[in-house]
Protein backbone atom coordinates (compact mmCIF):
# COMPACT_ATOMS: atom_id res chain seq x y z
CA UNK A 1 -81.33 -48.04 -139.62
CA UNK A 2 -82.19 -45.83 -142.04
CA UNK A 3 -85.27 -44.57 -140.01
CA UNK A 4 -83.08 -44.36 -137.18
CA UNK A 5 -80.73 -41.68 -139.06
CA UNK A 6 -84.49 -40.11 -140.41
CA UNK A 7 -85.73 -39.96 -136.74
CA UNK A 8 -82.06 -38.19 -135.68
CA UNK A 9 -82.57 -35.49 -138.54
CA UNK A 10 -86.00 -34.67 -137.94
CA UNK A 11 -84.78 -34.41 -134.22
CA UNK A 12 -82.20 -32.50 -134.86
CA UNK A 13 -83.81 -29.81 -137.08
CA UNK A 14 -86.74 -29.92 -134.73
CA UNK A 15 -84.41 -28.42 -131.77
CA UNK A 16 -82.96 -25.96 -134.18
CA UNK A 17 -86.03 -24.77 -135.11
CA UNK A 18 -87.27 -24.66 -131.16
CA UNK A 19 -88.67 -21.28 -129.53
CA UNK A 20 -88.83 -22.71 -126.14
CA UNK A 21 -87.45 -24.90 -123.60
CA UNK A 22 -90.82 -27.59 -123.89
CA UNK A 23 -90.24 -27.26 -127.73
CA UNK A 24 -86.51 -27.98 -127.65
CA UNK A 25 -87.02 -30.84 -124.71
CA UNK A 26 -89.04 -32.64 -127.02
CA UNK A 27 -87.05 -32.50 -130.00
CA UNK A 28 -83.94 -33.53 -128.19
CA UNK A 29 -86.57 -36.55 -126.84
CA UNK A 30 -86.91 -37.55 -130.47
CA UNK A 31 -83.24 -36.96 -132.05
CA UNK A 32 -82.15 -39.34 -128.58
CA UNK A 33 -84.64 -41.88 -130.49
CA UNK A 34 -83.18 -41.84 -133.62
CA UNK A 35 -79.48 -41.93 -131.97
CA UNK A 36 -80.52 -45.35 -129.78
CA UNK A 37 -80.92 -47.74 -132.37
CA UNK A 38 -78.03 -46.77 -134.04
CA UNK A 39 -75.12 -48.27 -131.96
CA UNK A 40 -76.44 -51.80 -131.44
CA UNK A 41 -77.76 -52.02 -135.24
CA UNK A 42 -73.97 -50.97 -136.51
CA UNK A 43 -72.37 -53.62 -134.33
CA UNK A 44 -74.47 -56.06 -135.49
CA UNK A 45 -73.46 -54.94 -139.30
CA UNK A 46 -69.83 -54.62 -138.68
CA UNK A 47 -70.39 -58.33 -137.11
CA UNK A 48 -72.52 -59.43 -140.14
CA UNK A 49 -69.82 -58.38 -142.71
CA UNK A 50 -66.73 -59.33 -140.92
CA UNK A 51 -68.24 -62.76 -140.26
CA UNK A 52 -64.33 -64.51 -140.12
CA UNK A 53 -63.38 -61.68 -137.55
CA UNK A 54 -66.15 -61.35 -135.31
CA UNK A 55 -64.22 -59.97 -132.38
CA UNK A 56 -61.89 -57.71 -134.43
CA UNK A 57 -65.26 -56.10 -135.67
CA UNK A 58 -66.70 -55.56 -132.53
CA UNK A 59 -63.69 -54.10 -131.03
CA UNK A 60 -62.91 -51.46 -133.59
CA UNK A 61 -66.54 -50.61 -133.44
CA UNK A 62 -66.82 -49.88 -130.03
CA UNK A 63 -63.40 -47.92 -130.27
CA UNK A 64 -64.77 -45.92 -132.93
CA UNK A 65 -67.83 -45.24 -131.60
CA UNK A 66 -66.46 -44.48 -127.84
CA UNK A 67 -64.28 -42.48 -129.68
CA UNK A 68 -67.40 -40.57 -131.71
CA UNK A 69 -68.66 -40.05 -128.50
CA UNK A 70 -65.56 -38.60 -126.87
CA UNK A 71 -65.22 -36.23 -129.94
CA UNK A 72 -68.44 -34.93 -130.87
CA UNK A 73 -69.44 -32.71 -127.97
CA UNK A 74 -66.17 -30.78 -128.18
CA UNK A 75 -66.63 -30.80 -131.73
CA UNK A 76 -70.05 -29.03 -131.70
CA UNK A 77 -68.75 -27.19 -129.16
CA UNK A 78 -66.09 -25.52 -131.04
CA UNK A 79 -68.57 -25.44 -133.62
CA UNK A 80 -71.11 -23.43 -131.67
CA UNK A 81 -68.21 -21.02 -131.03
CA UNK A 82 -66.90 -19.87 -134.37
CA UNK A 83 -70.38 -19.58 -136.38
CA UNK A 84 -72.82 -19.51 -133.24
CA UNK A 85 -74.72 -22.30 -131.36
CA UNK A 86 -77.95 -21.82 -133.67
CA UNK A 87 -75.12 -22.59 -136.79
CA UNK A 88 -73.94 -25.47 -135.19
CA UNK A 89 -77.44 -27.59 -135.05
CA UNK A 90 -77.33 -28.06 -138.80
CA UNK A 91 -73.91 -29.87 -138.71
CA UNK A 92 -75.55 -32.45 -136.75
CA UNK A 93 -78.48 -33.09 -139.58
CA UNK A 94 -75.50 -33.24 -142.13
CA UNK A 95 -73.83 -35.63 -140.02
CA UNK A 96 -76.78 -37.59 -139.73
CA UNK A 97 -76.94 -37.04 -143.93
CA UNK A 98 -74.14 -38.55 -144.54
CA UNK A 99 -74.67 -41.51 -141.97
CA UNK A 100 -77.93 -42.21 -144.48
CA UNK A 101 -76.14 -41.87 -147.43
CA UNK A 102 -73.07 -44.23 -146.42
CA UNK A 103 -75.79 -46.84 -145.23
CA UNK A 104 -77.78 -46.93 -148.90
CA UNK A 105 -74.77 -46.30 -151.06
CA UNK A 106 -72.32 -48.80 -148.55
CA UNK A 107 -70.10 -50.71 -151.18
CA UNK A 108 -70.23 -53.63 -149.33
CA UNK A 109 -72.23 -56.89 -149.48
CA UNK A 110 -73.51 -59.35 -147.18
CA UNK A 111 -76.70 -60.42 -145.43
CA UNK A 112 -76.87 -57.79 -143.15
CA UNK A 113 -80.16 -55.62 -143.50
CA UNK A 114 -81.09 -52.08 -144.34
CA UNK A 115 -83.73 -51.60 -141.67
């Protein structure tokens, strides 16, 4: 998972960097990479550590990530319209930051991977 969030950085800088549509294309290729993995890996942890509430787990994770996915574009959006669209790329690297850093510092235990 943690190359997953890697692959979504790299991505992500790579389109901010990008001069030209073929550039850009293929950097939003490999950030859409990176992003795959990630839903079906974090069910599968949110199942792993809420082993007595399997449903319950699956449920909130697919509100919060429907949700996620509801947000974010009008998020980056408004984002691209108060500091500028080039501005706005970076917040998704952060973003994908922090999603690393929650996954090797996550206070939790269990027998759930960090791949």
């Amino acid at each position: 998972m943690t190359l997953a969030f890697g692959v979504v950085v790299v991505g992500v800088l790579a389109v901010w960097c990008a001069d030209t549509l073929v550039t850009s294309t293929i950097a939003l290729f490999v950030a859409g990479l990176g992003v795959g993995p990630l839903y079906p890996v974090g069910i599968a942890l949110a199942l792993g550590i809420a082993s007595d509430a399997p449903l319950s787990a699956a449920a909130r994770t697919t509100l919060a990530s429907g949700t996620a996915m509801l947000i974010a574009p009008f998020a980056l959006a408004l984002c691209a319209q108060r500091i500028g669209l080039a501005n706005a790329w970076p917040a998704l690297a952060i973003a994908a930051i922090g999603g690393i850093v929650l996954l090797v510092g996550r206070p939790w235990s269990g027998s759930a991977s960090r791949t």
